[in-house]
Protein backbone atom coordinates (compact mmCIF):
# COMPACT_ATOMS: atom_id res chain seq x y z
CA UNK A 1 24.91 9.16 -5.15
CA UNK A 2 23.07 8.76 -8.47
CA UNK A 3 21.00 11.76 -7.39
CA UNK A 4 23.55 13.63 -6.75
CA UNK A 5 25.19 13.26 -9.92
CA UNK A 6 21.67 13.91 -12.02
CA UNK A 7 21.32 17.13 -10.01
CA UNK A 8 24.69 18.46 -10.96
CA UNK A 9 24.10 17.62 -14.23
CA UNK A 10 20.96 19.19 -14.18
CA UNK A 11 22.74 22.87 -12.75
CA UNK A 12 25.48 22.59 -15.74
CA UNK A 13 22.53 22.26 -18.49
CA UNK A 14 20.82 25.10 -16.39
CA UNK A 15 24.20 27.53 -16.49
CA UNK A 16 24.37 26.80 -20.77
CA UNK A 17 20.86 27.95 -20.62
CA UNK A 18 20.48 30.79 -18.89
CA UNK A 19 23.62 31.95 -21.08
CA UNK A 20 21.42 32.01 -24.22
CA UNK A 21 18.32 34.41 -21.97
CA UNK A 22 18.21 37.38 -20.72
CA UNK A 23 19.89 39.16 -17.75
CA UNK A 24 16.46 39.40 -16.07
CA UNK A 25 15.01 35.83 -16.48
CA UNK A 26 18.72 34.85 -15.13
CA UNK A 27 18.01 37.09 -12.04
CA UNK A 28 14.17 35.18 -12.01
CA UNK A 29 16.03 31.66 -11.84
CA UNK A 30 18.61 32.91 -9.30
CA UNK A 31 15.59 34.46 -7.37
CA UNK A 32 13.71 30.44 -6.82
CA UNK A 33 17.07 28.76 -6.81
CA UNK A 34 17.08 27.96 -3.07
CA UNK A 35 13.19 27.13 -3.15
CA UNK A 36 13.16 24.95 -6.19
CA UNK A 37 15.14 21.81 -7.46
CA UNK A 38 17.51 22.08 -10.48
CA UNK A 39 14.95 19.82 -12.83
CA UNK A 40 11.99 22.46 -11.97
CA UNK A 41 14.54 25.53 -12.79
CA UNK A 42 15.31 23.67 -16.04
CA UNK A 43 11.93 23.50 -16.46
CA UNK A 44 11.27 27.40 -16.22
CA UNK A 45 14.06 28.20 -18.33
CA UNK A 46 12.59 25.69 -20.94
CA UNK A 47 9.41 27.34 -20.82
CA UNK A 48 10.64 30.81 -21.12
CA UNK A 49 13.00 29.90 -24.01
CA UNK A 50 10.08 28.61 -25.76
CA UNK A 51 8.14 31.48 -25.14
CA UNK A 52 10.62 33.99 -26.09
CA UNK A 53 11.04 32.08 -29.36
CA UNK A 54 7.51 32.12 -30.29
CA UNK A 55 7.01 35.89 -29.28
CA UNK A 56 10.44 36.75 -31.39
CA UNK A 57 8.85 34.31 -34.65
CA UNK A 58 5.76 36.83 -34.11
CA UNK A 59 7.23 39.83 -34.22
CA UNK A 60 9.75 38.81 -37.20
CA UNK A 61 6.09 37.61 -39.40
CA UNK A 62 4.69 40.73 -38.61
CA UNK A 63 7.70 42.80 -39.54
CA UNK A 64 8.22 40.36 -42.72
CA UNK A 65 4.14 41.08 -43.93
CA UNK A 66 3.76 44.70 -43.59
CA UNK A 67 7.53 44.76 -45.68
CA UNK A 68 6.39 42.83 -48.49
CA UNK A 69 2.47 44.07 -48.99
């Protein structure tokens, strides 16, 4: 029963998550939901917040460098 709760849990952290990426990495997730468990998908969507971030910070430094030379 403990599982059960943990993997619901998981799926509720994985729904605030996939509010805050875009449409297509939803689609992605919704794509491997049947193949993969609810800690893996969190896991994904972890990884491609992360990248997003970084790849967003990049463009913003190079934006903020040519501006100011």
């Amino acid at each position: 029963m403990a599982d059960y709760s943990k993997q619901q849990q998981e799926y509720v952290k994985l729904e605030r998550i996939l509010k805050e990426l875009p449409w297509y990495i939803e689609e992605f997730i919704d794509y491997k939901r049947r193949r993969l468990s609810a800690s893996s998908l969190l896991n994904y969507c972890h990884d491609h917040k992360f990248f997003l971030t970084g790849l967003l910070l990049k463009v913003f430094m190079k934006v903020i460098s040519k501006t100011y030379l």
